[in-house]
C-alpha atoms as a PDB file:
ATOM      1  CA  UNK A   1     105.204  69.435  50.137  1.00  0.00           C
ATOM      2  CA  UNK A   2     104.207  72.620  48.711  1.00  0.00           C
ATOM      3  CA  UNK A   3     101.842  73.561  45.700  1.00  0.00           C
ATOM      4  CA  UNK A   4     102.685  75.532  43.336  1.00  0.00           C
ATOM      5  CA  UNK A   5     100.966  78.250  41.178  1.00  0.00           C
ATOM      6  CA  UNK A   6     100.111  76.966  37.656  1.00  0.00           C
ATOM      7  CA  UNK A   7     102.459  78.520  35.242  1.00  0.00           C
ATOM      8  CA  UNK A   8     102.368  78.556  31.729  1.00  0.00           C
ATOM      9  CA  UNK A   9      99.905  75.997  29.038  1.00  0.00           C
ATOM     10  CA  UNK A  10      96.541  76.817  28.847  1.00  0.00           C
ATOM     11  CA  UNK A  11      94.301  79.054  30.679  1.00  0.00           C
ATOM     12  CA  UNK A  12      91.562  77.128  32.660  1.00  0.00           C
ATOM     13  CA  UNK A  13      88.595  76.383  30.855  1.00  0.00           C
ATOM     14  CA  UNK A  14      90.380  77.250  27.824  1.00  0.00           C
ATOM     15  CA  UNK A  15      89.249  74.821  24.572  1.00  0.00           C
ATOM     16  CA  UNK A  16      92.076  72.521  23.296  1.00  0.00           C
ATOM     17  CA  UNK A  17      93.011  73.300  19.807  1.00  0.00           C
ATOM     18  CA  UNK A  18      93.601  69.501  18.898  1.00  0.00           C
ATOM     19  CA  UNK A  19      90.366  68.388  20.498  1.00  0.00           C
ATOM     20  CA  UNK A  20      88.554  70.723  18.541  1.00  0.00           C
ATOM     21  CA  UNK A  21      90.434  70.687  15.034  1.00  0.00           C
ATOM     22  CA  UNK A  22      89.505  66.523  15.775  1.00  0.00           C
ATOM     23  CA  UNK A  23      85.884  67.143  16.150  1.00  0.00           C
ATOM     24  CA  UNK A  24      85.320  69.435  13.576  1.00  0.00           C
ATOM     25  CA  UNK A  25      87.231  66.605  11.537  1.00  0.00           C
ATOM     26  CA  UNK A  26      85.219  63.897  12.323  1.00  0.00           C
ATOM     27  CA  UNK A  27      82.035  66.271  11.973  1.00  0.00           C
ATOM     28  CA  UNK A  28      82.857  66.975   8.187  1.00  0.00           C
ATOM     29  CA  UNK A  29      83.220  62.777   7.347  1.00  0.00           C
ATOM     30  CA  UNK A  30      80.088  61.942   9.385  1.00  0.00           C
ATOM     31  CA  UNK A  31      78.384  64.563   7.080  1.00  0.00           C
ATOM     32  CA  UNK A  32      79.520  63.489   3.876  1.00  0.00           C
ATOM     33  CA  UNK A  33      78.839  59.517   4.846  1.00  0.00           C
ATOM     34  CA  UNK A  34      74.879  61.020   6.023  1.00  0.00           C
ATOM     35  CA  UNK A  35      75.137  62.495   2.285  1.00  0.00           C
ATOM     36  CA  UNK A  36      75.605  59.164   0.981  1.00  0.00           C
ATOM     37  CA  UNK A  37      73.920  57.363   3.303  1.00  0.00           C
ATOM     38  CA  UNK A  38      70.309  57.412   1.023  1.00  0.00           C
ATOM     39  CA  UNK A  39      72.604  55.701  -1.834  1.00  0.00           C
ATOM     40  CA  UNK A  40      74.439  53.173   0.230  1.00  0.00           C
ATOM     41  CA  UNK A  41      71.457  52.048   1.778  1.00  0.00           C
ATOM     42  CA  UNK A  42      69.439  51.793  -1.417  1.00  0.00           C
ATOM     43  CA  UNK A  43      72.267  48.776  -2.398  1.00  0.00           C
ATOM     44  CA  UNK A  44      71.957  46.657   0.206  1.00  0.00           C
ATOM     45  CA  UNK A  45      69.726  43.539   0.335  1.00  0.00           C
ATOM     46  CA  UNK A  46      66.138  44.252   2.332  1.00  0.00           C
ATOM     47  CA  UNK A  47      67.438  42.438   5.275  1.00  0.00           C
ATOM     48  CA  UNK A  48      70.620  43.967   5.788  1.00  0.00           C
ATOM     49  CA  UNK A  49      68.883  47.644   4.832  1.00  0.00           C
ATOM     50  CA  UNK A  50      66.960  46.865   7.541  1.00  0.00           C
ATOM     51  CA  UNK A  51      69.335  45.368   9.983  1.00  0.00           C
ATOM     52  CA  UNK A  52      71.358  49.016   9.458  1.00  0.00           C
ATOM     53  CA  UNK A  53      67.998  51.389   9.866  1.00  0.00           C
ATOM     54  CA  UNK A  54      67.218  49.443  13.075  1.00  0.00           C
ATOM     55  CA  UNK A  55      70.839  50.108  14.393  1.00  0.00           C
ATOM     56  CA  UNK A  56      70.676  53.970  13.237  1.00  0.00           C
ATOM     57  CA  UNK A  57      67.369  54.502  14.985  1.00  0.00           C
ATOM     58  CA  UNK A  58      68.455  54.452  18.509  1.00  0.00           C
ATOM     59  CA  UNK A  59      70.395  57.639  17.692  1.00  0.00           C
ATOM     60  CA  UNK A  60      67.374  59.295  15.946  1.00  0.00           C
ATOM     61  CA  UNK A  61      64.507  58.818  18.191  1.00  0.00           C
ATOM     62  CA  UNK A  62      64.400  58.690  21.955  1.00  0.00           C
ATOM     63  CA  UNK A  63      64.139  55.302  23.677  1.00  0.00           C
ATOM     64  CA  UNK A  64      60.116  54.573  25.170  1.00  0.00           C
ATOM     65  CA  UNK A  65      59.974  53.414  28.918  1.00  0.00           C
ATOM     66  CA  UNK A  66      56.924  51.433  30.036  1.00  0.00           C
ATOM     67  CA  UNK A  67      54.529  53.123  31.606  1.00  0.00           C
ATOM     68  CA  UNK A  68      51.958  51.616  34.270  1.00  0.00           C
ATOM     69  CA  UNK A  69      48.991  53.237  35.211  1.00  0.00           C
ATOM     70  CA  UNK A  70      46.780  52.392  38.494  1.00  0.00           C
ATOM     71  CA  UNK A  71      43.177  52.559  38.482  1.00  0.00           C
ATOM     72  CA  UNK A  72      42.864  54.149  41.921  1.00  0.00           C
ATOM     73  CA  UNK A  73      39.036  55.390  41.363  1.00  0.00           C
ATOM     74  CA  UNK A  74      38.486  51.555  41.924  1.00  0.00           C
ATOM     75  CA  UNK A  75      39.453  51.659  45.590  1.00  0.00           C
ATOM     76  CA  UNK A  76      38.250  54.651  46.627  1.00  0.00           C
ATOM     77  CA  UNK A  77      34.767  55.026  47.456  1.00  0.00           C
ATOM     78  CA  UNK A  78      32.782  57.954  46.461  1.00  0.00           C
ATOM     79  CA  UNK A  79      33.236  60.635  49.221  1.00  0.00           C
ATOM     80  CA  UNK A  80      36.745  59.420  49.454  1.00  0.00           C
ATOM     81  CA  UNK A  81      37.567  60.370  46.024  1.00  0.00           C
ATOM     82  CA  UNK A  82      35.580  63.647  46.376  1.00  0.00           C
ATOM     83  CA  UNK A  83      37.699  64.349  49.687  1.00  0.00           C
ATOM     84  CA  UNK A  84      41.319  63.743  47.475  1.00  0.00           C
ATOM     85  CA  UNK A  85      40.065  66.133  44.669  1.00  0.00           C
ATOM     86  CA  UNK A  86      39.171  68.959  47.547  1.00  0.00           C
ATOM     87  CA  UNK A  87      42.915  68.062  49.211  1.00  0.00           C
ATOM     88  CA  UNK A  88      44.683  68.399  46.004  1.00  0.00           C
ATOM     89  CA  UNK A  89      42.332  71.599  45.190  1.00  0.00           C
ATOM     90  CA  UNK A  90      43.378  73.121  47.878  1.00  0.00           C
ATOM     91  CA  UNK A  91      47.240  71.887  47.600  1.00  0.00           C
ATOM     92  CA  UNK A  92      47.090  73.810  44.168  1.00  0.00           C
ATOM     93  CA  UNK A  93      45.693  77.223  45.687  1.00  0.00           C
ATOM     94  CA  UNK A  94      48.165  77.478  48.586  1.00  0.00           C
ATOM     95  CA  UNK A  95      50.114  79.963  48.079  1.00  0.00           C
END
């Protein structure tokens, strides 16, 4: 079977039209509901205000991973630990 050379429709890498007439579309209503949002918020009840804030934050600030930190001057004696700060020292002066 033999391929043939695209003819015709879009160029590659070429935007859609309706893809971005449907964006900008839905980027105007989200706008106008975050313009309101202040208002509708203020008439809910405290629990569901805060039920909604709690599900909007997750798109506002970044999720937080645990982070666990070893004590490693614990198991290294003395001239050990004096030995790994010449190593990595010198690691950082290589050129």
């Amino acid at each position: 079977m033999e391929k043939r050379a695209k003819t015709g429709g879009r160029a590659k890498g070429t935007p859609n039209k309706t893809t971005a007439e449907t964006k900008q579309l839905l980027q105007n209503v989200v706008t106008k509901q975050i313009e309101k949002l202040e208002t509708t918020l203020s008439k809910l009840e405290p629990v569901d205000r805060v039920n909604a804030l709690s599900k909007l934050l997750p798109y506002i600030l970044p999720k937080q991973q645990d982070i666990a930190i070893t004590n490693t001057n614990e198991m290294l004696t003395e001239s050990q630990r004096d030995q790994r700060i010449q190593e990595l020292k010198n690691k950082l002066l290589e050129p």
